[in-house]
C-alpha atoms as a PDB file:
ATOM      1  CA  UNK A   1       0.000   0.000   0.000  1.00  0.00           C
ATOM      2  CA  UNK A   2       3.140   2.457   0.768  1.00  0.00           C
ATOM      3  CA  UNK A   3       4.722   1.759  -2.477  1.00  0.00           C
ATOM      4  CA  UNK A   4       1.256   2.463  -4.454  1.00  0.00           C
ATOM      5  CA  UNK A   5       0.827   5.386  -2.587  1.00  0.00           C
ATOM      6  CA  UNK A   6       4.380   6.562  -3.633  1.00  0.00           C
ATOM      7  CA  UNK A   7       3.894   5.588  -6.924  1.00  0.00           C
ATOM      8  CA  UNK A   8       0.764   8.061  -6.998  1.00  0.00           C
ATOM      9  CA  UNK A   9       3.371  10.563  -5.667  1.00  0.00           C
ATOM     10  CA  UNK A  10       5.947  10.492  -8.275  1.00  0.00           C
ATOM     11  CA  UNK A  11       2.904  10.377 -10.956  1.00  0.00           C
ATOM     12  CA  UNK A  12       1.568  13.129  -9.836  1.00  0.00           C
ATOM     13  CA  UNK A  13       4.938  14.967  -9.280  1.00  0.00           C
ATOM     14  CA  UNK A  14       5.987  13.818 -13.042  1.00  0.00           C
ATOM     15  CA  UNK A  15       2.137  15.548 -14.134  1.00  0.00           C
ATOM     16  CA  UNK A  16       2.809  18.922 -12.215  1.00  0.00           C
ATOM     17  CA  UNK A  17       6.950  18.929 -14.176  1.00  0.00           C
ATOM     18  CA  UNK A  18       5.057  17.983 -17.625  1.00  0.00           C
ATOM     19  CA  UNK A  19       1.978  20.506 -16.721  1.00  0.00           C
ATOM     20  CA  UNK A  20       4.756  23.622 -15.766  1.00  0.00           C
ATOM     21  CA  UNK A  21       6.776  22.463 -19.254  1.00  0.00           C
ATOM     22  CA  UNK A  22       4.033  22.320 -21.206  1.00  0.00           C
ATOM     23  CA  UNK A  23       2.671  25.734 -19.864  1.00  0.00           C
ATOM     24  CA  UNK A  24       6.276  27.822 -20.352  1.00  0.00           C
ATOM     25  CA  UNK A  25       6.034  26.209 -23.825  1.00  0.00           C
ATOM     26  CA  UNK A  26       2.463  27.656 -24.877  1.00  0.00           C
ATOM     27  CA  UNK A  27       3.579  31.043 -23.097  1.00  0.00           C
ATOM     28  CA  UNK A  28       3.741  34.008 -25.776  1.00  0.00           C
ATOM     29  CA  UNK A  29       6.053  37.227 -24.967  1.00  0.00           C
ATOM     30  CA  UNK A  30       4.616  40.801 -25.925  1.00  0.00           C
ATOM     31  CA  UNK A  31       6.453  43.837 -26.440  1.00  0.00           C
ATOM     32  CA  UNK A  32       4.315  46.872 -25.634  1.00  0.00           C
ATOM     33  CA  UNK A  33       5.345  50.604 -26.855  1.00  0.00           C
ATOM     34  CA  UNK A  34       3.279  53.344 -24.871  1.00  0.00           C
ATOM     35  CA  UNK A  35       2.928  57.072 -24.102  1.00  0.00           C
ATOM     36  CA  UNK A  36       1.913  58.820 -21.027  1.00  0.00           C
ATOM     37  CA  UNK A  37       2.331  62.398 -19.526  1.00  0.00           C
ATOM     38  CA  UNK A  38       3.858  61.616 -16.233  1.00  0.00           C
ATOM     39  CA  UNK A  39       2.725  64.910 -14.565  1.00  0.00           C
ATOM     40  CA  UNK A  40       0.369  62.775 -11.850  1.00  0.00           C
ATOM     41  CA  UNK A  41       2.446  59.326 -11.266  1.00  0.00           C
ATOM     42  CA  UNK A  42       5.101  58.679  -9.213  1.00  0.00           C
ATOM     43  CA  UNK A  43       7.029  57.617 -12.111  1.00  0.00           C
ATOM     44  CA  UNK A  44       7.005  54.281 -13.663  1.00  0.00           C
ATOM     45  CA  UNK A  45       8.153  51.536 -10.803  1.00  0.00           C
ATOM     46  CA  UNK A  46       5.379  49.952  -8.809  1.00  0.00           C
ATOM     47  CA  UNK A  47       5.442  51.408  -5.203  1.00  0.00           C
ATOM     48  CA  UNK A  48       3.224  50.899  -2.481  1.00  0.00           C
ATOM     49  CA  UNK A  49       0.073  53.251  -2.515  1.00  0.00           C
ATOM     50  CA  UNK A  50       1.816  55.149  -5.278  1.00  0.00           C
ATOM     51  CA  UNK A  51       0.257  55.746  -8.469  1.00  0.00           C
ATOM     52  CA  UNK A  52       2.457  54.479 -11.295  1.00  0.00           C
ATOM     53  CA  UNK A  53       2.865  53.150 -14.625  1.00  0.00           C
ATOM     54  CA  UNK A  54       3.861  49.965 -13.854  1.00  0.00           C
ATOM     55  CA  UNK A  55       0.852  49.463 -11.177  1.00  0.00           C
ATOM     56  CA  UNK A  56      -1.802  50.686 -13.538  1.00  0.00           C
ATOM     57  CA  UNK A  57      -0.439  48.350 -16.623  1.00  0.00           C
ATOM     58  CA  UNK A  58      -0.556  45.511 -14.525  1.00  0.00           C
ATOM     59  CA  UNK A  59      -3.706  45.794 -13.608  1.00  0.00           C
ATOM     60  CA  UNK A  60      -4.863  46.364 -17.017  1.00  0.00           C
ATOM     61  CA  UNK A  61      -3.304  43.403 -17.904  1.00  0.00           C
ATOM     62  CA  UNK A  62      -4.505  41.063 -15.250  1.00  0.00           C
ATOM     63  CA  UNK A  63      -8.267  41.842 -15.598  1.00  0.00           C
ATOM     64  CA  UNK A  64      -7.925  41.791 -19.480  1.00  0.00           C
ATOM     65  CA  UNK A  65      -6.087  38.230 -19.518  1.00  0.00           C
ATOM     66  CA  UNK A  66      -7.210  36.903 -16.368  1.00  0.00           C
ATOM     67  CA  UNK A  67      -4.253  36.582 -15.049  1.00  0.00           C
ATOM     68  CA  UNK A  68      -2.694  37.327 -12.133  1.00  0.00           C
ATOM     69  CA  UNK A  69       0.621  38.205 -10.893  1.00  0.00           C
ATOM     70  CA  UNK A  70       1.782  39.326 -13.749  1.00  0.00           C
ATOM     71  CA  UNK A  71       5.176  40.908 -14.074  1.00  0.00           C
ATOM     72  CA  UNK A  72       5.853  43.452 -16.660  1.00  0.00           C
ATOM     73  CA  UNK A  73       9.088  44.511 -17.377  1.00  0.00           C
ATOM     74  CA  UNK A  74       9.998  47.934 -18.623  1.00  0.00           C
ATOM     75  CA  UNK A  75      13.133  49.367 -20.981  1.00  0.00           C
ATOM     76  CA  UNK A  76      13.779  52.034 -17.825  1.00  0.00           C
ATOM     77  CA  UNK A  77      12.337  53.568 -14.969  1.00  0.00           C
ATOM     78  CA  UNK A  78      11.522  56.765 -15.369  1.00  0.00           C
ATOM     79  CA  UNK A  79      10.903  59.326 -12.874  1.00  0.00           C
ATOM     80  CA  UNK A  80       7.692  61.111 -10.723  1.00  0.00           C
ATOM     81  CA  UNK A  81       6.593  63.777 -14.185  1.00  0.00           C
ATOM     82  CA  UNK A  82       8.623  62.384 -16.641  1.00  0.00           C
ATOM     83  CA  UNK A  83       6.654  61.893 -19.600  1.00  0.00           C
ATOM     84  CA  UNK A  84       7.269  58.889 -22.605  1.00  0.00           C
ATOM     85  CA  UNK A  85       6.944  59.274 -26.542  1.00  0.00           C
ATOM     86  CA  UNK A  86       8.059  55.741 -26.702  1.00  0.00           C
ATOM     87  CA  UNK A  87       8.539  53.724 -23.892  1.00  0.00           C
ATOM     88  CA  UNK A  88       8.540  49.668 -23.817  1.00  0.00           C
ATOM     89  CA  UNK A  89       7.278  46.944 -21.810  1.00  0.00           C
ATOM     90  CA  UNK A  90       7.364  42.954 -21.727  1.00  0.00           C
ATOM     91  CA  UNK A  91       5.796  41.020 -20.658  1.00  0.00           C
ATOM     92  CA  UNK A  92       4.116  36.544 -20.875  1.00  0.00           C
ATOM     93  CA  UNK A  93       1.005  35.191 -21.237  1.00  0.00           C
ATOM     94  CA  UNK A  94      -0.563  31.971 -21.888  1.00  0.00           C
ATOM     95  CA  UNK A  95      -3.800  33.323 -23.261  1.00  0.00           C
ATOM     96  CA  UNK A  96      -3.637  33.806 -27.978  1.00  0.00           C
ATOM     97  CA  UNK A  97      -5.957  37.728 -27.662  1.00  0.00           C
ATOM     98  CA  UNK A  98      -5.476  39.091 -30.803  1.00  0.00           C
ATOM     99  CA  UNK A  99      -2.665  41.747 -30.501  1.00  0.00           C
ATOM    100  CA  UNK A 100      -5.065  44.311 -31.867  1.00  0.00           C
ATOM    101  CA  UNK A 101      -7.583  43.625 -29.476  1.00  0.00           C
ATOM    102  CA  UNK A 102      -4.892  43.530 -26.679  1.00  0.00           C
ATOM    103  CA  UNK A 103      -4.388  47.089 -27.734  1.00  0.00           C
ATOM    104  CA  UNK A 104      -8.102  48.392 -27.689  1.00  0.00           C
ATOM    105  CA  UNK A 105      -8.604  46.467 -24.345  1.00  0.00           C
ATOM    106  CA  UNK A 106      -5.787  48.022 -22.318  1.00  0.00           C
ATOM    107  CA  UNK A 107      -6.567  51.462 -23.914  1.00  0.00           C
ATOM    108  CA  UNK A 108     -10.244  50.891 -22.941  1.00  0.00           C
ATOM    109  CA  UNK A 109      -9.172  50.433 -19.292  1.00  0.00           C
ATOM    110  CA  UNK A 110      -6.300  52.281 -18.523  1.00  0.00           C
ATOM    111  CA  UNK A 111      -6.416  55.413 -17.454  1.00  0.00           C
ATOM    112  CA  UNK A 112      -6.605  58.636 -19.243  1.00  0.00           C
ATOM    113  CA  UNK A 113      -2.482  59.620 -19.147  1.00  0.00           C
ATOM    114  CA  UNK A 114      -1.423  56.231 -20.659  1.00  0.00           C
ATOM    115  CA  UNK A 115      -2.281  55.120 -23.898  1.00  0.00           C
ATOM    116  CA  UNK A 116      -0.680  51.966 -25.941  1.00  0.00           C
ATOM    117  CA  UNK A 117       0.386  52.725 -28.879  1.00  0.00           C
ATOM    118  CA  UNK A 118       1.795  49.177 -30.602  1.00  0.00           C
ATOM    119  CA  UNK A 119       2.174  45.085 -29.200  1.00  0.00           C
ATOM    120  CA  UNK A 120       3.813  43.026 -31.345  1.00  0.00           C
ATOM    121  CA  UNK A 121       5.432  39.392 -30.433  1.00  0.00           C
ATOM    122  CA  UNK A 122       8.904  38.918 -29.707  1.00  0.00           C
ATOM    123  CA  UNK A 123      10.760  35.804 -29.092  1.00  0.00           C
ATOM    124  CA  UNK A 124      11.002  33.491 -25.722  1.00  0.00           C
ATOM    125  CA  UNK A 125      13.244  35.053 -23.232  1.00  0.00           C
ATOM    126  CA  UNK A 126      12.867  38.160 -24.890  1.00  0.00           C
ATOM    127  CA  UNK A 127      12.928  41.231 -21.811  1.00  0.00           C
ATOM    128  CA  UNK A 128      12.510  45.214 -22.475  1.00  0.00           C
ATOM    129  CA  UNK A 129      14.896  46.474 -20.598  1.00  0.00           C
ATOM    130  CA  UNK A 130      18.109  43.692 -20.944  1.00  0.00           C
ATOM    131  CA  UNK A 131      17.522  43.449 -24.935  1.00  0.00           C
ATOM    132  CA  UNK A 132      17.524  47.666 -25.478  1.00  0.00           C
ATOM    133  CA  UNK A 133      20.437  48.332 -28.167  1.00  0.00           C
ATOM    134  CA  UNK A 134      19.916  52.151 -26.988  1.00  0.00           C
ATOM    135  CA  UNK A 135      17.911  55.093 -26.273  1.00  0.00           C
ATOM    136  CA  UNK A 136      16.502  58.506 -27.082  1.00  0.00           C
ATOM    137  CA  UNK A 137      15.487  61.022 -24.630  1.00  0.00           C
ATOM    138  CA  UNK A 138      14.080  64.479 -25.430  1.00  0.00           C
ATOM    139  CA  UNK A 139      14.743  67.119 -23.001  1.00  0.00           C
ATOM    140  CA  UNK A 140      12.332  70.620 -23.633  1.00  0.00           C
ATOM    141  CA  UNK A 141      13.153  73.686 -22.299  1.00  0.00           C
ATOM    142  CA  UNK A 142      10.755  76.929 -23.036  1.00  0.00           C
ATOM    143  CA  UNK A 143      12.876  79.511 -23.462  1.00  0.00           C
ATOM    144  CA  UNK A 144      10.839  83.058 -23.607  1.00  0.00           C
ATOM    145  CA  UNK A 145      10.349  85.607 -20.635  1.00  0.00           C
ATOM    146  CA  UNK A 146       6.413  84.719 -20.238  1.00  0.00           C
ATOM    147  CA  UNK A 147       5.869  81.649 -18.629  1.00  0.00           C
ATOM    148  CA  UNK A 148       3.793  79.227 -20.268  1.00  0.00           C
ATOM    149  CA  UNK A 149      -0.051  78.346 -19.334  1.00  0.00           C
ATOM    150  CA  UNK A 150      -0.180  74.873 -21.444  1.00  0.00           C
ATOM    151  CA  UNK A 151       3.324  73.703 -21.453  1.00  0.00           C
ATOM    152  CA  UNK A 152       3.872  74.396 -17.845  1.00  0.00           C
ATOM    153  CA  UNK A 153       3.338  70.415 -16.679  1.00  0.00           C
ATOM    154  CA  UNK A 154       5.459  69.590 -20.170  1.00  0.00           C
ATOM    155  CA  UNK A 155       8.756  71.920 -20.530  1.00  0.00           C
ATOM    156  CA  UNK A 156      11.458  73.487 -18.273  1.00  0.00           C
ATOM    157  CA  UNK A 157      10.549  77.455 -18.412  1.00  0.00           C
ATOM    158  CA  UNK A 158      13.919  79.638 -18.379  1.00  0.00           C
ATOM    159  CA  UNK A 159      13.266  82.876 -19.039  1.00  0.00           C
ATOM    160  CA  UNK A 160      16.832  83.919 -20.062  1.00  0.00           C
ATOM    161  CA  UNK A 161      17.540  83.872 -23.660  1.00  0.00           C
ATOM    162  CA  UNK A 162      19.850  80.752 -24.548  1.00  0.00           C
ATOM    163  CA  UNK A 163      22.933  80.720 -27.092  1.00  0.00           C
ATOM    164  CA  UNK A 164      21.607  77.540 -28.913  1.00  0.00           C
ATOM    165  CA  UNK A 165      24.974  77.524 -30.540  1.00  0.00           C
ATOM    166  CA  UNK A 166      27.263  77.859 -27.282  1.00  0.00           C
ATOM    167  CA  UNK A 167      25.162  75.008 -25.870  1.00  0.00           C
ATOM    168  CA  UNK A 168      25.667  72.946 -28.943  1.00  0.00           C
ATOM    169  CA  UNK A 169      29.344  73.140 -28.526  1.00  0.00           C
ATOM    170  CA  UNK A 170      29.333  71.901 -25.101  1.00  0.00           C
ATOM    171  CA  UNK A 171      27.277  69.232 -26.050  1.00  0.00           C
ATOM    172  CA  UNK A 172      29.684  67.948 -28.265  1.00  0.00           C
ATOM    173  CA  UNK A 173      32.320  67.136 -25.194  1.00  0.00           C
ATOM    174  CA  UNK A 174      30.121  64.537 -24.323  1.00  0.00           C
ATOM    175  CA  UNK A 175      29.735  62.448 -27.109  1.00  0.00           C
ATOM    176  CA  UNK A 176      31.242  58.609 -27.262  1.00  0.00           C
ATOM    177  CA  UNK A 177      32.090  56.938 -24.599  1.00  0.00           C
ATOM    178  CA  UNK A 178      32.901  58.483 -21.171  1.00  0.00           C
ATOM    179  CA  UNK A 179      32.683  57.893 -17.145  1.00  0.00           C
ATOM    180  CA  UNK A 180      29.499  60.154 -16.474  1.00  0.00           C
ATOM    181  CA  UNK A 181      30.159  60.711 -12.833  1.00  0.00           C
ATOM    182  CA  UNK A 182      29.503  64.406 -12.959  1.00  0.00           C
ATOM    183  CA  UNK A 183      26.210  63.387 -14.586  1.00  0.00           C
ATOM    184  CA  UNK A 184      24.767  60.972 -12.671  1.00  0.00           C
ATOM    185  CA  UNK A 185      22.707  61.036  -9.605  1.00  0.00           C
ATOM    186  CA  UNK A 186      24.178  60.531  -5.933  1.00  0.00           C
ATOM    187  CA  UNK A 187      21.245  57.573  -5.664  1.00  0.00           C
ATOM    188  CA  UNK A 188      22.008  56.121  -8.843  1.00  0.00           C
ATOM    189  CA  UNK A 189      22.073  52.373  -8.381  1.00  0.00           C
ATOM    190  CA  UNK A 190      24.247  51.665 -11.357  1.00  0.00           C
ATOM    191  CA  UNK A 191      27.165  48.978 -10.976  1.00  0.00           C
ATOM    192  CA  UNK A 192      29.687  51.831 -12.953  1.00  0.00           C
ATOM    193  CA  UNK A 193      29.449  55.494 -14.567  1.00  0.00           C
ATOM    194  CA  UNK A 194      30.982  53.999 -17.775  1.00  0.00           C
ATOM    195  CA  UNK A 195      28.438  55.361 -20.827  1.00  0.00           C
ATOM    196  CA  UNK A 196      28.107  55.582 -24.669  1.00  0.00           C
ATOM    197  CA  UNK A 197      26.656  58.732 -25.676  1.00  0.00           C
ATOM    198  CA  UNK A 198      26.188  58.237 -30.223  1.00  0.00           C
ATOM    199  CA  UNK A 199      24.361  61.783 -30.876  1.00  0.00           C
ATOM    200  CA  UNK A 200      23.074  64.869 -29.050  1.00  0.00           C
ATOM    201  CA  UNK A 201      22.091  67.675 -30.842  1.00  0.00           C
ATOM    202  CA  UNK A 202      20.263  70.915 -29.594  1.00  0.00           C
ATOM    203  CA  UNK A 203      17.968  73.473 -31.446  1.00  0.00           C
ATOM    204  CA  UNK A 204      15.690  75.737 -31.364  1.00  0.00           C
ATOM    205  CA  UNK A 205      12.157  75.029 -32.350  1.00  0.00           C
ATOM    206  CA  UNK A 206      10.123  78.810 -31.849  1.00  0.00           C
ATOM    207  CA  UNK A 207       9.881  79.405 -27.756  1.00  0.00           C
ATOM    208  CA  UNK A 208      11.582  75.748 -27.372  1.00  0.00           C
ATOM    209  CA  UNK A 209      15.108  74.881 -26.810  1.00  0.00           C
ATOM    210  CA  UNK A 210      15.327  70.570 -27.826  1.00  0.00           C
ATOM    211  CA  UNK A 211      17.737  68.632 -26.654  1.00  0.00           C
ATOM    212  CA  UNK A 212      18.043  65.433 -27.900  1.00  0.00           C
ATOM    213  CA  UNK A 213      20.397  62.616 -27.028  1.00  0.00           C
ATOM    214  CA  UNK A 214      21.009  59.116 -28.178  1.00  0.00           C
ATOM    215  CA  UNK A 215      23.006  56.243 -26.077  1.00  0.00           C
ATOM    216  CA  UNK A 216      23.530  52.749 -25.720  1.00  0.00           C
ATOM    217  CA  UNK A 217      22.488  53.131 -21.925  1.00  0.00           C
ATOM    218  CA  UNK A 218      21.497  56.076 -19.070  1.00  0.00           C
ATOM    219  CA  UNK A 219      22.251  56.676 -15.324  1.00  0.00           C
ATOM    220  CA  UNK A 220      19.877  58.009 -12.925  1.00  0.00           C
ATOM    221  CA  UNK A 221      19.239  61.851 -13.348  1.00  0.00           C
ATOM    222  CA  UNK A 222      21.805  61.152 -16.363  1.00  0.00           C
ATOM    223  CA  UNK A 223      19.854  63.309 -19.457  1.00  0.00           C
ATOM    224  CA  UNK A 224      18.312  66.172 -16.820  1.00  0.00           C
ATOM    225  CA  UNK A 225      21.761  66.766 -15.613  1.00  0.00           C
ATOM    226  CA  UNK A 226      22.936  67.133 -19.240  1.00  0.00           C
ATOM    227  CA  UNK A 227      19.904  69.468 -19.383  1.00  0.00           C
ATOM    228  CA  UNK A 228      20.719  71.588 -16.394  1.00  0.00           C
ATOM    229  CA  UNK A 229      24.522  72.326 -17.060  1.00  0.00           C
ATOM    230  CA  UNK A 230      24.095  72.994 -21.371  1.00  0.00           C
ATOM    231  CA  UNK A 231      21.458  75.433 -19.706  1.00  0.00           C
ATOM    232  CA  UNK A 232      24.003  77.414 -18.088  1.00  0.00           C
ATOM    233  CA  UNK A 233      26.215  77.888 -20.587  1.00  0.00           C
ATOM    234  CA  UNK A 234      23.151  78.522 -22.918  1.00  0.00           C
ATOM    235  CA  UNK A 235      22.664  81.530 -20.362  1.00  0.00           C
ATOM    236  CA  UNK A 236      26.681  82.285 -20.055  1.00  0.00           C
ATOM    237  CA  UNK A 237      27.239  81.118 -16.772  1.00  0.00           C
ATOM    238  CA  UNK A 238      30.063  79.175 -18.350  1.00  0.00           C
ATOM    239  CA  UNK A 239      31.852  78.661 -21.574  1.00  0.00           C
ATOM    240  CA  UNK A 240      31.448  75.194 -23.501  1.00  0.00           C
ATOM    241  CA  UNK A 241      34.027  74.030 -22.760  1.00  0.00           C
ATOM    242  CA  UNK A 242      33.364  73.965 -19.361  1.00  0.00           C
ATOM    243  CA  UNK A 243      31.601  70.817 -19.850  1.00  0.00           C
ATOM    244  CA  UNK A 244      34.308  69.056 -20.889  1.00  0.00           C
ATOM    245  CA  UNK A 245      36.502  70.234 -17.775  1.00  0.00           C
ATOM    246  CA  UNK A 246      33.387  69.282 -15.719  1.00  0.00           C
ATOM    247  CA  UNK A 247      33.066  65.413 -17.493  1.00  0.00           C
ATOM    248  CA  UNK A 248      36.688  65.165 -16.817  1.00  0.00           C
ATOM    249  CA  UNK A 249      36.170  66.142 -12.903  1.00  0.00           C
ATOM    250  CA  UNK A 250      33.926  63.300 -12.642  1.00  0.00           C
ATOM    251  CA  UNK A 251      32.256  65.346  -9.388  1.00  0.00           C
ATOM    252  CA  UNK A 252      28.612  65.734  -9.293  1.00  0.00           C
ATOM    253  CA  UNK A 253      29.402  68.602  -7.265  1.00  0.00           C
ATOM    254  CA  UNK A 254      31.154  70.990  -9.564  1.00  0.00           C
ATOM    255  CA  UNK A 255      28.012  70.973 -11.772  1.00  0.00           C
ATOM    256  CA  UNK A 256      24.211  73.165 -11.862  1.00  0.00           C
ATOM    257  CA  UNK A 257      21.829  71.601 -10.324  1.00  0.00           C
ATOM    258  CA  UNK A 258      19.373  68.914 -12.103  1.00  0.00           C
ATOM    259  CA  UNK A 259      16.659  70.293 -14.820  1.00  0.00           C
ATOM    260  CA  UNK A 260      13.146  69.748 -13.700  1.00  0.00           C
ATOM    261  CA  UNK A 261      11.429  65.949 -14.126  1.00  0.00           C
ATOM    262  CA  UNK A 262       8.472  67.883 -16.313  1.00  0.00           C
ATOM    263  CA  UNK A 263      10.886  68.696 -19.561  1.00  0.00           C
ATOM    264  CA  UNK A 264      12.339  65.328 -20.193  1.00  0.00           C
ATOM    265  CA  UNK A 265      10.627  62.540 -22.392  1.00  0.00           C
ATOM    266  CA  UNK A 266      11.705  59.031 -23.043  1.00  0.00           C
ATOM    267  CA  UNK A 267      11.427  59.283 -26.566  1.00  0.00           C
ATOM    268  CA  UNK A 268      12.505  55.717 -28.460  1.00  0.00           C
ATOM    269  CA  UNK A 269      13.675  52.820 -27.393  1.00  0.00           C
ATOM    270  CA  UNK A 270      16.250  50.275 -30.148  1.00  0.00           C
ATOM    271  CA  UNK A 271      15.974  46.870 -30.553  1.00  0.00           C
ATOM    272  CA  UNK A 272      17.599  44.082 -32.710  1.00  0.00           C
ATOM    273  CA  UNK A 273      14.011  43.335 -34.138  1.00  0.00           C
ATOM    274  CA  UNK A 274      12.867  42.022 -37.619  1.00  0.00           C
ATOM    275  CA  UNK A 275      10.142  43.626 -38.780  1.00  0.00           C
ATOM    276  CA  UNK A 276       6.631  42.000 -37.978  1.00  0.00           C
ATOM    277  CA  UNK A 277       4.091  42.166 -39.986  1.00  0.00           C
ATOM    278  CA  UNK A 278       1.564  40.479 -37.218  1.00  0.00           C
ATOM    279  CA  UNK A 279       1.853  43.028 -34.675  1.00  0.00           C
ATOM    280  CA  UNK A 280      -0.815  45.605 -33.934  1.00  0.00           C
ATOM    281  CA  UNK A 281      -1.343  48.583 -35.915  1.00  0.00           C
ATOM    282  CA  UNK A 282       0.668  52.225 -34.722  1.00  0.00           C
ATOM    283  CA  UNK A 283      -2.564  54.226 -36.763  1.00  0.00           C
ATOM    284  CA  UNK A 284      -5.486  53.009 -36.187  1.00  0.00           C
ATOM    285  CA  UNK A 285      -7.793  53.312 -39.330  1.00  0.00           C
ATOM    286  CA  UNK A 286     -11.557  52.543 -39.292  1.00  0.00           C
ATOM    287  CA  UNK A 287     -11.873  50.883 -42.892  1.00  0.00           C
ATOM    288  CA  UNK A 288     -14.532  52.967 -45.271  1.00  0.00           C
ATOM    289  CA  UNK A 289     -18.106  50.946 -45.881  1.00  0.00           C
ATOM    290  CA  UNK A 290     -18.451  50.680 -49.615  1.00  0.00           C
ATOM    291  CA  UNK A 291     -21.308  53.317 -49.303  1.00  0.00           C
ATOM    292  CA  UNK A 292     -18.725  55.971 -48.409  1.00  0.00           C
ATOM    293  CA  UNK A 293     -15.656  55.260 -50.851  1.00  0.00           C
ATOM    294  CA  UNK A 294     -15.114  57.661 -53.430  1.00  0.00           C
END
């Protein structure tokens, strides 16, 4: 009777290894690209009673896909009122939704400052933030003595007039690859300062000043302390080539202080992807009835 009952054991042990198998096999990974204005969440990281991203795409997700526990996994972390253009997340799921209903259904549940923009399938083992080949952040200052009324939640107002070209120049000390130091924050978690930097350009676009910058990788405060010091040589406060001198001091000290959470935007994230022609529609176009073709 013992060795029947052990047999019923290891049969049912053998089930639950063949059940977990077979379960990780029929598992699909999606790759989600979203916007959101960032102005009212504590940034993207799940916290406790915090209002964030992360917290209000899970949810989403688990009453869409009955699911639960889900773990999502984005490209970064962005700050409380940092806003994305472009920002990804992956995540699993055993359940085959459509990817273009996956789309409508999140966007029909989350809330108001999020919105999904594309899902598309990537491989097994594929994860947002550990397969990113680079990113793009946009950093907005307005630049024009009157403060603004609708891009006060969505730009850095300095009212000083800015030498586009002087802050140009000192951009350019900080492109390839460099120990960051002076740019990063004193909380940033980061095993080293070590960072690629491929393009960052800066120009004027009417009462905005744009700053753009492209890299394999970022540190913590990284872009907005780019932000804040080519802002004070914008306004004179230094020379450009200060910002070399100030790369090379690799002290956080020595530099201005950190630009506002409101003016940065994760704009694009890179990934060694083929293109798929089964993943959900960027534009969503409601087809014509015959009746109203031309």
């Amino acid at each position: 009777m013992l060795d029947n009952e052990g047999d019923v054991g290891q049969d049912r042990h053998q089930k639950a290894k063949h059940d977990t198998k077979r379960s990780m096999s029929l598992a699909r990974t999606i790759l989600l690209t979203l916007e959101y204005d960032g102005t009212e969440f504590s940034g993207w990281q799940i916290q406790p009673d915090c209002r964030t991203i992360q917290g209000e795409l899970i949810k989403a997700l688990e009453t869409i896909l009955q699911e639960e526990d889900k773990k999502v996994t984005g490209s970064g972390r962005t700050d409380a009122g940092v806003h994305a253009l472009g920002m990804c997340a992956s995540f699993k799921t055993e359940k085959d939704i459509r990817l273009e209903a996956l789309v409508r259904g999140l966007n029909s549940m989350l809330p108001y400052d999020i919105s999904i923009l594309t899902a598309r399938e990537v491989p097994a083992g594929f994860c947002a933030r550990r397969n990113s080949k680079g990113k793009r952040y946009r950093y907005k200052i307005w630049n024009t003595l009157r403060r603004p009324a609708l891009e006060r939640l969505r730009a850095w107002h300095v009212y000083k007039p800015l030498d586009v070209d002087a802050m140009r120049e000192g951009a350019s000390y900080l492109l390839g690859r460099h120990d960051f130091s002076s740019f990063r924050a004193s909380k940033c978690t980061a095993k080293h300062p070590t960072r690629d930097i491929w393009n960052i350009t800066v120009k004027r676009e009417g009462h905005f000043v744009v700053i753009e910058v492209f890299g394999s990788a970022f540190l913590r405060h990284m872009v907005r302390n780019i932000a804040g010091n080519l802002m004070v040589v914008g306004a004179g406060e230094h020379p450009p080539e200060w910002i070399g001198e100030l790369l090379r001091s690799r002290d956080r000290r020595k530099g201005a202080k950190t630009a506002p959470p409101h003016g940065l935007y994760m704009l694009h994230v890179n990934y060694d992807l083929p293109p798929d022609e089964h993943s959900s529609w960027s534009d969503i176009q409601v087809p014509l009835r015959p009746k109203d073709k031309a």
